[in-house]
N, C-alpha and C. Protein backbone atom coordinates (compact mmCIF):
# COMPACT_ATOMS: atom_id res chain seq x y z
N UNK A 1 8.68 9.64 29.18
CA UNK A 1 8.34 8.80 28.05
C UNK A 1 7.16 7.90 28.38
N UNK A 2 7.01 7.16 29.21
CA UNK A 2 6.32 6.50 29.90
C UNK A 2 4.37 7.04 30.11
N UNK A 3 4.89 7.95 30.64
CA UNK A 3 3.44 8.99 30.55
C UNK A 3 3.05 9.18 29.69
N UNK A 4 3.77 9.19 28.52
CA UNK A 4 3.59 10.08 26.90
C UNK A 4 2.74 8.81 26.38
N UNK A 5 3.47 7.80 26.35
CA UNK A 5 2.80 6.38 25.71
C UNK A 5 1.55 6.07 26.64
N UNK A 6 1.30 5.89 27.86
CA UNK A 6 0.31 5.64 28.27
C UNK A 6 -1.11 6.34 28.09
N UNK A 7 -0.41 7.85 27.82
CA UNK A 7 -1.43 9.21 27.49
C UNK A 7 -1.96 8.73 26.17
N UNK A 8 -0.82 8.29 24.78
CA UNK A 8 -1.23 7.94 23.65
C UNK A 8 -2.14 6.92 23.15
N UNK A 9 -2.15 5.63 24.10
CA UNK A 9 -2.69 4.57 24.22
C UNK A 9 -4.44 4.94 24.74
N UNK A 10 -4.19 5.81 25.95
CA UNK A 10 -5.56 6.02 26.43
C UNK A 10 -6.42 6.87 25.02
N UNK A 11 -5.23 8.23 24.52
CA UNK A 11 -6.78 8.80 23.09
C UNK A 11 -6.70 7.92 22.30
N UNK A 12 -6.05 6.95 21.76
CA UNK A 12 -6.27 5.63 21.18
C UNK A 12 -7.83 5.48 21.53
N UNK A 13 -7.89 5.08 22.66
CA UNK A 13 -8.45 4.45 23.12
C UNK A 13 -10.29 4.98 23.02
N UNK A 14 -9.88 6.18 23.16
CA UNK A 14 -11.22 7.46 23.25
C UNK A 14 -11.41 7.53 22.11
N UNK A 15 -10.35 7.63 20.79
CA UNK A 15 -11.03 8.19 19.89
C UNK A 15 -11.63 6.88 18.39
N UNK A 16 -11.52 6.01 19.13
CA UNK A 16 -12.33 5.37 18.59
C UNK A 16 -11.47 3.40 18.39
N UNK A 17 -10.34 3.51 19.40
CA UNK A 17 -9.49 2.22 19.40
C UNK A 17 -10.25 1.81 20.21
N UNK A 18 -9.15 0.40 20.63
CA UNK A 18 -9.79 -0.41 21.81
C UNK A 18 -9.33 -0.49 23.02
N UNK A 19 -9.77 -1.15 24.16
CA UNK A 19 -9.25 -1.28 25.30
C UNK A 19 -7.83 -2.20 24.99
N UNK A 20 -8.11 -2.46 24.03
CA UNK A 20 -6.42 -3.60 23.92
C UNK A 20 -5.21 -2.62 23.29
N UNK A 21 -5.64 -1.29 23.03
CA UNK A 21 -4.68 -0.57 22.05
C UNK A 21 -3.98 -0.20 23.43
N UNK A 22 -5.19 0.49 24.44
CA UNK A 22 -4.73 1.27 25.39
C UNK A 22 -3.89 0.23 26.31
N UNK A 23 -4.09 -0.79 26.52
CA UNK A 23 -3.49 -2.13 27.29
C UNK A 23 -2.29 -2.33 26.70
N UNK A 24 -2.27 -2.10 25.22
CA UNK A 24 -0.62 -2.26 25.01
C UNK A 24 0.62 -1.03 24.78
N UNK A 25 -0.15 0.02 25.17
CA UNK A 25 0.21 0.95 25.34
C UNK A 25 1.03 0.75 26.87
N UNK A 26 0.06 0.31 27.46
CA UNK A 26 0.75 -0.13 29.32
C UNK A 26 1.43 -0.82 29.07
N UNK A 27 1.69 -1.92 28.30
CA UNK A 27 2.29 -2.69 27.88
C UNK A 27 3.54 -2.61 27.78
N UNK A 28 3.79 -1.75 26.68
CA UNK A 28 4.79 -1.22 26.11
C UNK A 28 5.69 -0.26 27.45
N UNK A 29 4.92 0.05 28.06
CA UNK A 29 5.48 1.17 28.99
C UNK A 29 6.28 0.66 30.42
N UNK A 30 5.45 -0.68 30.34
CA UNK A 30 6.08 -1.48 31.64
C UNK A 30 7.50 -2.38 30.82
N UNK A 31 7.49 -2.35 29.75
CA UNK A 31 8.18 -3.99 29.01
C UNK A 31 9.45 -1.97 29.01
N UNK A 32 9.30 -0.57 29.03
CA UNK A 32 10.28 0.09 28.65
C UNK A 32 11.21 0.20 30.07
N UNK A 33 10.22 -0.16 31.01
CA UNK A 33 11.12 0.15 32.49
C UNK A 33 11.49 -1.29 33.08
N UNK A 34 12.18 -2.10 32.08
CA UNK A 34 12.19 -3.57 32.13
C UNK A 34 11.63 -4.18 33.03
N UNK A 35 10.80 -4.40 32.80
CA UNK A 35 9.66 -5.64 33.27
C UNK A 35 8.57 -5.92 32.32
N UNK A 36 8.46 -7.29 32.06
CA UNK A 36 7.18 -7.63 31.21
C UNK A 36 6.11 -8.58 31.67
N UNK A 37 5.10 -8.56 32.10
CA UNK A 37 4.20 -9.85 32.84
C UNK A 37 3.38 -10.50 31.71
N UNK A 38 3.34 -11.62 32.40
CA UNK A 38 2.58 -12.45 31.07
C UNK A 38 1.66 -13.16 32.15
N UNK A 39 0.38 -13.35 32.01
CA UNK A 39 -0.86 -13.97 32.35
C UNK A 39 -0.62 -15.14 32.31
N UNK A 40 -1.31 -15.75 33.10
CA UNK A 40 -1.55 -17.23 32.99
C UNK A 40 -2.58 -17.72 33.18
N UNK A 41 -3.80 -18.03 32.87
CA UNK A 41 -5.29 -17.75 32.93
C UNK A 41 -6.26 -19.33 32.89
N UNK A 42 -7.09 -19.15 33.41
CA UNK A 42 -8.00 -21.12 33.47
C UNK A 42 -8.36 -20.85 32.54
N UNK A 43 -7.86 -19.94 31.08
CA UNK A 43 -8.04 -20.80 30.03
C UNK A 43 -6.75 -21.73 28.86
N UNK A 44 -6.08 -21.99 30.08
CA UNK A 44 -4.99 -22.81 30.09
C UNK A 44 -4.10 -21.96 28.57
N UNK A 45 -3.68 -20.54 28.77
CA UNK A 45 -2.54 -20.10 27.85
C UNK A 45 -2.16 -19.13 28.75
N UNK A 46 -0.79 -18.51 28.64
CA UNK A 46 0.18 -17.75 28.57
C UNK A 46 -0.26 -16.78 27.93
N UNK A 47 -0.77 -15.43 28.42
CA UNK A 47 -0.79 -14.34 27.57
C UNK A 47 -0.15 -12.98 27.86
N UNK A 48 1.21 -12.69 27.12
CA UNK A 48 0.75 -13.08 25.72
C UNK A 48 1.56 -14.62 25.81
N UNK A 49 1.57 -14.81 24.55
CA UNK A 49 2.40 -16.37 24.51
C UNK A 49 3.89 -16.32 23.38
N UNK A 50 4.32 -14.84 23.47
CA UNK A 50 5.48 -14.32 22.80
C UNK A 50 5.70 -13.50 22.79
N UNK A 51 6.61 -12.88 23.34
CA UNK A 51 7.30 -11.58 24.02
C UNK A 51 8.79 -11.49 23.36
N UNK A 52 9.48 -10.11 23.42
CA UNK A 52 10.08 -10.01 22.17
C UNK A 52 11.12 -8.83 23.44
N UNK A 53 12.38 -8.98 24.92
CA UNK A 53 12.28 -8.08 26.09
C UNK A 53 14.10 -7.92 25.48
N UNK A 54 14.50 -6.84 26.47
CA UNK A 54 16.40 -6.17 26.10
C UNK A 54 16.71 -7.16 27.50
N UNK A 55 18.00 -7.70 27.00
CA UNK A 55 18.45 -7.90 28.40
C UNK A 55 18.29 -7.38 29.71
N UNK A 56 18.39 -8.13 30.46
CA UNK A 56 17.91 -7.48 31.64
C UNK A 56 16.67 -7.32 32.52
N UNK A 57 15.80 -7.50 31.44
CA UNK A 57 14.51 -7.67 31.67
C UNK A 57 13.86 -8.63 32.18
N UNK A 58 13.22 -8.11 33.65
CA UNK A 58 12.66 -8.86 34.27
C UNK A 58 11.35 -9.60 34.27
N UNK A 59 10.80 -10.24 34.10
CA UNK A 59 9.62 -11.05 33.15
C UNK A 59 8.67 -11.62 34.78
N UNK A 60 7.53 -11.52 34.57
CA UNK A 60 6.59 -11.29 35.80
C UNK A 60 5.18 -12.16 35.13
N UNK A 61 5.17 -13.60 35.91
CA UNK A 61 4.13 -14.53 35.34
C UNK A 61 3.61 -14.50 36.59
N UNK A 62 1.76 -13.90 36.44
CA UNK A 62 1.01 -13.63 37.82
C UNK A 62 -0.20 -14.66 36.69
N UNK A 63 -0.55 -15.58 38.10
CA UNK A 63 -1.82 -16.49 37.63
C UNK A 63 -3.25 -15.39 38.30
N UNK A 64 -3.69 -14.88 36.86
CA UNK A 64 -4.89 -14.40 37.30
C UNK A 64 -6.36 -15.31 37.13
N UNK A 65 -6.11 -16.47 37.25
CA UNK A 65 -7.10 -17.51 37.63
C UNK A 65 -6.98 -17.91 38.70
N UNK A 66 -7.83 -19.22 38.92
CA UNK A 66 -7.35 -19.93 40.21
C UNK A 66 -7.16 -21.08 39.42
N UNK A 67 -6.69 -21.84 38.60
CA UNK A 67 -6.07 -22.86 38.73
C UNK A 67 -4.89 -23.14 38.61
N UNK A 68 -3.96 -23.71 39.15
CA UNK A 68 -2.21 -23.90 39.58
C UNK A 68 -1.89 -24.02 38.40
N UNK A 69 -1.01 -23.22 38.00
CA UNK A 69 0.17 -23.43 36.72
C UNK A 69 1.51 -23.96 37.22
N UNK A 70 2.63 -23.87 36.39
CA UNK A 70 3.93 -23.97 36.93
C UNK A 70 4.43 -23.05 35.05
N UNK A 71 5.93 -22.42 35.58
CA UNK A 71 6.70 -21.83 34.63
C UNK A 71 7.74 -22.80 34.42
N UNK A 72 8.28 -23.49 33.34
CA UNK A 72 9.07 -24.38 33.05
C UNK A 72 9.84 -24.39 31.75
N UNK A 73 11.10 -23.81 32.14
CA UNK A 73 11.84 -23.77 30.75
C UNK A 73 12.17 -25.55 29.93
N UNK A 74 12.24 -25.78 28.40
CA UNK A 74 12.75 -26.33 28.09
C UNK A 74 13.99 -26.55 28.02
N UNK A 75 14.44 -27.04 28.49
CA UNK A 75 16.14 -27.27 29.06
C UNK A 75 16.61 -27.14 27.57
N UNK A 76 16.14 -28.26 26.69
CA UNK A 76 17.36 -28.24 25.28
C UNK A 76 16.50 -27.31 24.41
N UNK A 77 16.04 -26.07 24.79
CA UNK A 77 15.26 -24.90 24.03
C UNK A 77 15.58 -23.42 24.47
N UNK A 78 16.29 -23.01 25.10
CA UNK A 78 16.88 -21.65 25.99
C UNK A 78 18.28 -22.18 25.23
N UNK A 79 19.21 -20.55 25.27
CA UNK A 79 20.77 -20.54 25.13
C UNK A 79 21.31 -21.16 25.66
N UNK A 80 22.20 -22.14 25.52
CA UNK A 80 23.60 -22.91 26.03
C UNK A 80 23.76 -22.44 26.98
N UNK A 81 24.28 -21.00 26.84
CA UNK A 81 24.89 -20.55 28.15
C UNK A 81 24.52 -19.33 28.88
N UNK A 82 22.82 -19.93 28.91
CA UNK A 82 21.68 -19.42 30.00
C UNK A 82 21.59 -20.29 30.74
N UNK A 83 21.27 -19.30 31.86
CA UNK A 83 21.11 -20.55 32.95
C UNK A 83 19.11 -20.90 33.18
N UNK A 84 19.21 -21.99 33.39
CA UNK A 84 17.90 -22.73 33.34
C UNK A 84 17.29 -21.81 34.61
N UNK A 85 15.75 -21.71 34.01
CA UNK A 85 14.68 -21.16 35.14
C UNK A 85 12.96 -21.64 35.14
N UNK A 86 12.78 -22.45 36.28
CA UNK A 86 11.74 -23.01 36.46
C UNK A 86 10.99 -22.52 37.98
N UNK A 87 9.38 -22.20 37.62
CA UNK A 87 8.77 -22.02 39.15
C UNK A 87 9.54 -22.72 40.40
N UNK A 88 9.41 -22.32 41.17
CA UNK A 88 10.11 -23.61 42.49
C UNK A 88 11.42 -23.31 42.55
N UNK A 89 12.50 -23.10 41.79
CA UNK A 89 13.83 -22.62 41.51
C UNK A 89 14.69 -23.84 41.40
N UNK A 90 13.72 -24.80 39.97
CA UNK A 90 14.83 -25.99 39.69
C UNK A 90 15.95 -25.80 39.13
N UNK A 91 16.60 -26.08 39.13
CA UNK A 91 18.05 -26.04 38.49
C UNK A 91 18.21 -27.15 36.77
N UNK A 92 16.65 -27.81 36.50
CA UNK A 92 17.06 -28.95 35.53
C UNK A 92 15.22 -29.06 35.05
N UNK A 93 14.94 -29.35 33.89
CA UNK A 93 13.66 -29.63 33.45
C UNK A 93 13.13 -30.90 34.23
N UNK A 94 13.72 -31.53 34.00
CA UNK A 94 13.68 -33.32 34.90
C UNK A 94 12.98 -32.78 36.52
N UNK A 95 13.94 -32.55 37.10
CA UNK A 95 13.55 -32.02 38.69
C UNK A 95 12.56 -31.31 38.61
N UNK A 96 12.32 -30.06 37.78
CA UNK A 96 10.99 -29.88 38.22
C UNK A 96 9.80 -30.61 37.92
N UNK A 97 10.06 -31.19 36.67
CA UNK A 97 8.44 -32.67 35.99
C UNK A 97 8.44 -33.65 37.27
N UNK A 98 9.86 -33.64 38.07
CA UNK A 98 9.73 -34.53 38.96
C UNK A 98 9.05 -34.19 40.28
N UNK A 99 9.66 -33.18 40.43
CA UNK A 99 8.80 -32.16 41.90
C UNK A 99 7.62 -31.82 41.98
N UNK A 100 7.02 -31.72 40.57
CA UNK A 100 5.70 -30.76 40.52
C UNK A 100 4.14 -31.77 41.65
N UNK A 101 3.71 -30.85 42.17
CA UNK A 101 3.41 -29.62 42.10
C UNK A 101 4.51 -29.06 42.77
N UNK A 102 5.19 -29.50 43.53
CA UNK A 102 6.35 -28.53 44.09
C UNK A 102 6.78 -27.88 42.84
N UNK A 103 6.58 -26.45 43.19
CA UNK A 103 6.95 -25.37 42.04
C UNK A 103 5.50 -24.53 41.24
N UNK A 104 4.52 -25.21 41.89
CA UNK A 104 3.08 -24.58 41.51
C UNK A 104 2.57 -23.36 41.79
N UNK A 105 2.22 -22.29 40.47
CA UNK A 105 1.68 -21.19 41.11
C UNK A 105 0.37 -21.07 41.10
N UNK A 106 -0.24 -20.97 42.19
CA UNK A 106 -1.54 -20.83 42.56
C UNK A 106 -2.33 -19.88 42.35
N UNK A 107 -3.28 -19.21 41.98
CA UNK A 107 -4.04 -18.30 41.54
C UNK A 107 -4.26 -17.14 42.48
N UNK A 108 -3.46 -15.71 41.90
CA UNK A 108 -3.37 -14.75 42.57
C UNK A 108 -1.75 -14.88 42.74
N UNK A 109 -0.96 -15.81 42.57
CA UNK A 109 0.79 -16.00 42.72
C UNK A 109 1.17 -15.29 41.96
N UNK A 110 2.63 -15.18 42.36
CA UNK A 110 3.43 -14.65 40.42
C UNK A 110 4.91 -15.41 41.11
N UNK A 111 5.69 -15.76 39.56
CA UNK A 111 6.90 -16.18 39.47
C UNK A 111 7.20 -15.20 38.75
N UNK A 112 8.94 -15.06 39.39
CA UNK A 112 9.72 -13.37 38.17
C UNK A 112 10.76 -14.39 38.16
N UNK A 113 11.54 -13.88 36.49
CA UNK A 113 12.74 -14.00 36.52
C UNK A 113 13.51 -13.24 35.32
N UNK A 114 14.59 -12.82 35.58
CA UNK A 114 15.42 -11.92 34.99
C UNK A 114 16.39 -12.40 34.14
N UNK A 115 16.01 -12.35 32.56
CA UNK A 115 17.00 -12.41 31.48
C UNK A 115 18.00 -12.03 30.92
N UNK A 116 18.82 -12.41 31.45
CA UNK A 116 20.67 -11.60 31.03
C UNK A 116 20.80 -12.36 29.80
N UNK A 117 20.95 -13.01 29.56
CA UNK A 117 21.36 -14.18 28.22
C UNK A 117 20.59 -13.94 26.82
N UNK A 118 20.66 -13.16 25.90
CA UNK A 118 19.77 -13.14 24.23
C UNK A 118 20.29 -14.21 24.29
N UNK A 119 18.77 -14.51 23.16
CA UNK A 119 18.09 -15.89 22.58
C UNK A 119 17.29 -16.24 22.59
N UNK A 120 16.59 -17.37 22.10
CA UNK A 120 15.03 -17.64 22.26
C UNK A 120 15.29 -18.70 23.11
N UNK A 121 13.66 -18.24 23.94
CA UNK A 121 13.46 -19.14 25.68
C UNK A 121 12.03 -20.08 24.92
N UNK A 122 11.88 -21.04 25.17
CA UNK A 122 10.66 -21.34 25.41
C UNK A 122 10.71 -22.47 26.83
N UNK A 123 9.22 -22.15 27.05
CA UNK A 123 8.68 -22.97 28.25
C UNK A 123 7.38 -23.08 28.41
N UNK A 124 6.95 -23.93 29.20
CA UNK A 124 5.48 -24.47 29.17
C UNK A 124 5.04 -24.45 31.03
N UNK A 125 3.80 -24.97 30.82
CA UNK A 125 3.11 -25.43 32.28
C UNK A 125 3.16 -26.84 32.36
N UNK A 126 3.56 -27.49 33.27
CA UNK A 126 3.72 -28.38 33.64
C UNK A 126 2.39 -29.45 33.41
N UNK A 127 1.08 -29.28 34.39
CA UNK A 127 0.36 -29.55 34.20
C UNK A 127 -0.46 -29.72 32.92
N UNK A 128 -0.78 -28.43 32.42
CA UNK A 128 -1.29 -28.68 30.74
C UNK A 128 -0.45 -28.36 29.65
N UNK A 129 0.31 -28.60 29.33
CA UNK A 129 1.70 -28.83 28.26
C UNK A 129 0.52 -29.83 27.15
N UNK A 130 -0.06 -30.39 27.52
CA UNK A 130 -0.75 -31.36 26.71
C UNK A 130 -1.86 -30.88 26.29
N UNK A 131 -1.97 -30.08 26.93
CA UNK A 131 -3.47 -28.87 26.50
C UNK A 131 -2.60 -27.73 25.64
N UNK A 132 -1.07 -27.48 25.52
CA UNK A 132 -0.85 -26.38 24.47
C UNK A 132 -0.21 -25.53 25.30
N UNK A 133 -0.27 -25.54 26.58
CA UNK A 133 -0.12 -24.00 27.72
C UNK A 133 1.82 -24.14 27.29
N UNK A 134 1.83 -23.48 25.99
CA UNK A 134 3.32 -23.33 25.73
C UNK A 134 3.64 -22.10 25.52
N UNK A 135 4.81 -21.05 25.66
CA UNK A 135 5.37 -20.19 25.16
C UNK A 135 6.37 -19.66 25.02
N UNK A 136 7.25 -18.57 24.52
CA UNK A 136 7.98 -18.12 24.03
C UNK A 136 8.63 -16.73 24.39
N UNK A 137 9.91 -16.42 24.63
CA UNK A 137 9.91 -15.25 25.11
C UNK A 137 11.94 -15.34 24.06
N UNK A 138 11.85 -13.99 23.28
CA UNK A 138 13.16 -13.50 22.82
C UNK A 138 13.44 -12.32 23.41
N UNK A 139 15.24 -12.77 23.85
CA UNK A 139 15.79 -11.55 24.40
C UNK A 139 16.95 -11.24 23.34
N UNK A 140 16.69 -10.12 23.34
CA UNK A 140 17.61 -9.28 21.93
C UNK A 140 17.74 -7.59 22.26
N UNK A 141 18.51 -7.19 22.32
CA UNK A 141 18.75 -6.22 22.62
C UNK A 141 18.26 -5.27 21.59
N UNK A 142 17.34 -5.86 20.76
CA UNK A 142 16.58 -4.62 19.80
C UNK A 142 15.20 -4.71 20.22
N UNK A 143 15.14 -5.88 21.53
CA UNK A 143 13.75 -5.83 22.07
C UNK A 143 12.59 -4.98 23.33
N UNK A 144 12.33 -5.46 23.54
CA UNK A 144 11.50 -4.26 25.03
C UNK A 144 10.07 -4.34 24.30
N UNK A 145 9.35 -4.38 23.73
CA UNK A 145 7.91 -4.51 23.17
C UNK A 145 7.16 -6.22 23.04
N UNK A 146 6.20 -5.54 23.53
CA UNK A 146 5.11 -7.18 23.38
C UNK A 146 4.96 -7.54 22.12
N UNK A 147 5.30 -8.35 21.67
CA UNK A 147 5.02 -9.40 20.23
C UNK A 147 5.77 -9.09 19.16
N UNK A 148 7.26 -8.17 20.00
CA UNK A 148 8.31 -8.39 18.94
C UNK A 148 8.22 -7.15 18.04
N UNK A 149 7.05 -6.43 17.38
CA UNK A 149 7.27 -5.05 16.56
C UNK A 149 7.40 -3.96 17.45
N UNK A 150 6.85 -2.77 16.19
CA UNK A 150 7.24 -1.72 17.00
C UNK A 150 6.04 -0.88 17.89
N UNK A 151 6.00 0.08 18.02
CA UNK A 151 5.11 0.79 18.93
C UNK A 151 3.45 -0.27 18.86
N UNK A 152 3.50 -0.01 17.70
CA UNK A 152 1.52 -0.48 17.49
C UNK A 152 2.11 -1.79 16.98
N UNK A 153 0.66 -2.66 17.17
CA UNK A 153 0.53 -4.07 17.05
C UNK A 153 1.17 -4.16 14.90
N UNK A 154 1.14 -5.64 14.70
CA UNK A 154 1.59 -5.78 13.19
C UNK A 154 0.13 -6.03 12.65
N UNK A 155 -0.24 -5.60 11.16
CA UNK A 155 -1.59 -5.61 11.06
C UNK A 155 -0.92 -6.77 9.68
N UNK A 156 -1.88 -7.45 10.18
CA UNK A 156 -1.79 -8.79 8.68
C UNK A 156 -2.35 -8.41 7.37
N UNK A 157 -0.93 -8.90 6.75
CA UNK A 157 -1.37 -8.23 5.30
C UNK A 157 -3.01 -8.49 4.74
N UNK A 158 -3.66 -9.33 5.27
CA UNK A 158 -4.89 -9.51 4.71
C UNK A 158 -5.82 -8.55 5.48
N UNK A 159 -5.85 -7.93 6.29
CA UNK A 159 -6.14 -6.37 7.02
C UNK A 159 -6.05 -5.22 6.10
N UNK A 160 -5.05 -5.38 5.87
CA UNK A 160 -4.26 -4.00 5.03
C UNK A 160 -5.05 -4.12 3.58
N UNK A 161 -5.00 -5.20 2.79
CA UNK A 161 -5.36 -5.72 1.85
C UNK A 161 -7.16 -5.34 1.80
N UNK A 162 -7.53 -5.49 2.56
CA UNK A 162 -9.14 -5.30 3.38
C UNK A 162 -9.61 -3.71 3.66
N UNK A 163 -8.40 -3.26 4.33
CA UNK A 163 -8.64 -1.65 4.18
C UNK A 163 -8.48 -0.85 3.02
N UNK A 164 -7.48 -0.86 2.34
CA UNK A 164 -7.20 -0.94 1.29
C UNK A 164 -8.39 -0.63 0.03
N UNK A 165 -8.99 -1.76 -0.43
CA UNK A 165 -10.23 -2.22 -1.13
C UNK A 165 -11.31 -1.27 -0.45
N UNK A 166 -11.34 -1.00 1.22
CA UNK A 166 -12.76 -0.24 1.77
C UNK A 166 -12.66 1.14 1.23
N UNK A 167 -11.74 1.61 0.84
CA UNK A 167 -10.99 3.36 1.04
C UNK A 167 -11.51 3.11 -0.11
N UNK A 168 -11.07 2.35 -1.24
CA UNK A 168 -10.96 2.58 -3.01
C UNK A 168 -12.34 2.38 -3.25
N UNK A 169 -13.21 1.33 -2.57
CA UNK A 169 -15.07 1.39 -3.14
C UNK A 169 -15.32 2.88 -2.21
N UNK A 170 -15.14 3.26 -1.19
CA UNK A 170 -15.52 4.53 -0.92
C UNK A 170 -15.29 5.83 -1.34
N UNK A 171 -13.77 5.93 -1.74
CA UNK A 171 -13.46 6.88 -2.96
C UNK A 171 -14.65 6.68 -4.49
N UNK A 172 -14.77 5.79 -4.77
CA UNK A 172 -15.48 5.49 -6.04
C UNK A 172 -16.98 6.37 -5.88
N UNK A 173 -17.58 5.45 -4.96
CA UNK A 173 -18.61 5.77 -4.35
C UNK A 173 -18.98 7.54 -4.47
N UNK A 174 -17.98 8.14 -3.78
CA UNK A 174 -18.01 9.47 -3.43
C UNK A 174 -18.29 10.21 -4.94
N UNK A 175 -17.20 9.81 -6.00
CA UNK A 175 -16.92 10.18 -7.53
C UNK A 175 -17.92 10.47 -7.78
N UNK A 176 -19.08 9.03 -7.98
CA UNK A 176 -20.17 8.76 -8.65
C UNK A 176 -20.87 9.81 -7.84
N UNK A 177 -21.10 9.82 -7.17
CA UNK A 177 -22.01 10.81 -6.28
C UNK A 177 -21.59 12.12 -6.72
N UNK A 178 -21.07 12.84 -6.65
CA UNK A 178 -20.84 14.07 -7.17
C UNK A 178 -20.56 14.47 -8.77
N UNK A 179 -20.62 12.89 -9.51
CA UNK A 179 -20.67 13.06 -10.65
C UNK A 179 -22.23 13.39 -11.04
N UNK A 180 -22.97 12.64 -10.70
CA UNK A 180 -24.35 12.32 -10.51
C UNK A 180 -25.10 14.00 -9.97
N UNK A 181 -24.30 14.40 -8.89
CA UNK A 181 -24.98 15.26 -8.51
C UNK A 181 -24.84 16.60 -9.67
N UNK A 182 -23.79 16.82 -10.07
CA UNK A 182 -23.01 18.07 -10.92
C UNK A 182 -23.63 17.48 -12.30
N UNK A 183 -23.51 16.50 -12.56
CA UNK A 183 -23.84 16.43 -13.83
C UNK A 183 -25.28 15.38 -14.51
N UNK A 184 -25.91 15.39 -13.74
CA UNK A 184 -27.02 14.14 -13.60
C UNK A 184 -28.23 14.71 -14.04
N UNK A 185 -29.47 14.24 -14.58
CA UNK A 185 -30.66 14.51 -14.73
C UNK A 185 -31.35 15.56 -13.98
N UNK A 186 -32.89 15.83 -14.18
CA UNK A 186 -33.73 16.66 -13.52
C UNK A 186 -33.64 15.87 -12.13
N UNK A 187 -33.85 16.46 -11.25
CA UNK A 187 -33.98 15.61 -9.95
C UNK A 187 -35.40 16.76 -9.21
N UNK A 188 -36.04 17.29 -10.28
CA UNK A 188 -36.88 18.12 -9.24
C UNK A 188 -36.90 18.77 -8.71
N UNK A 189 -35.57 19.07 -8.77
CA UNK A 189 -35.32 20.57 -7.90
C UNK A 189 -35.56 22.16 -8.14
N UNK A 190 -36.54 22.97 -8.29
CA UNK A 190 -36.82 23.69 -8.64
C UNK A 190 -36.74 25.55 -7.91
C-alpha cells in the first residue's frame, strides 16, 4: 500500500502537481505505518499545525531549524484521561514553563510521543507561544491522514467555485469557435 501511494503522489507530481502533492503523499504513507512528524521551523510554526492520527500513533517533532523549540501540551486542553506530554518528560504544564529551557529541542533534535487516548491535544512552544507557535493534533480512530480528510488535500469551496466558472467560459469559448467556424462568414478561404 505504501509504495502504491508514494508511486501515486510522485505521477502527481510529474504530471503536472506539486512537490507538496507528492510530500503528502509521503505523508500519508508514514501517518499509515503510524508515525506522523510535524516540523518545527525558525519560522516559529508547527508544520503542519493539525494533524488528524488512529490511536497508537506515534507523532515525531524534529526541529529542522536551529532555533530551540520546546513541545508542550496544554494541561486543561488534552483528554482527562490522557496522560500529559511535554519535551523534557514533564509530568504537569507548570513544571515544564518552570524548567524551560530544560526540555528544549535544539535544531536538528526530535521529541516522539505516542497517542493511546482519542481526543483533541493541543500544545504550543514554550518560548514563542506569544508569537502563535501553537498546535493541534486529533486522535480518532477514523484518523491516520495529515489535516484530517481523505487521501488528497480539501479544496475550498471558493477553488471549486473558481474552477468551476474556468471549465464553463472555456466550454463557451470552444461553442463560439466552432460555431463561427461551421457557420461564419467568408474568411478567404479559397
Amino acid at each position: 500500500m505504501g509504495e502504491t501511494t508514494t508511486r501515486r503522489g510522485f505521477l502527481r507530481a510529474l504530471s503536472g502537481g506539486t512537490a507538496a502533492t507528492a510530500a503528502a503523499a509521503t505523508a500519508d504513507e508514514t501517518a499509515a505505518q503510524g508515525q506522523q512528524t510535524i516540523d518545527m521551523t525558525d519560522q516559529l510554526v508547527f508544520d503542519p499545525d493539525s494533524v488528524t492520527v488512529q490511536p497508537g500513533t506515534t507523532v515525531v517533532w524534529e526541529n529542522v531549524g536551529s532555533v530551540p523549540h520546546s513541545v508542550t501540551a496544554y494541561e486543561d486542553q488534552i483528554p482527562g484521561e490522557a496522560e500529559y506530554f511535554a519535551s523534557g518528560g514533564f509530568d504537569s504544564e507548570d513544571a515544564a514553563r518552570q524548567a524551560y529551557p530544560e526540555g528544549s529541542i535544539d535544531g536538528g533534535e526530535r521529541y516522539e510521543y505516542t497517542f493511546e487516548t482519542e481526543g483533541d491535544y493541543e500544545y504550543f512552544c514554550i518560548p514563542h507561544e506569544s508569537a502563535g507557535m501553537v498546535a493541534s493534533i486529533t486522535v480518532g480512530s477514523g484518523g491516520g491522514e495529515s489535516g484530517g480528510g481523505g487521501g488528497m488535500p480539501a479544496i475550498p469551496e471558493s477553488a471549486r467555485t473558481l474552477g468551476v466558472a474556468t471549465v464553463s467560459a472555456m466550454a463557451s469559448v470552444l461553442v463560439l469557435v466552432y460555431f463561427f467556424l461551421k457557420y461564419g462568414g467568408d474568411y478567404g478561404l479559397d
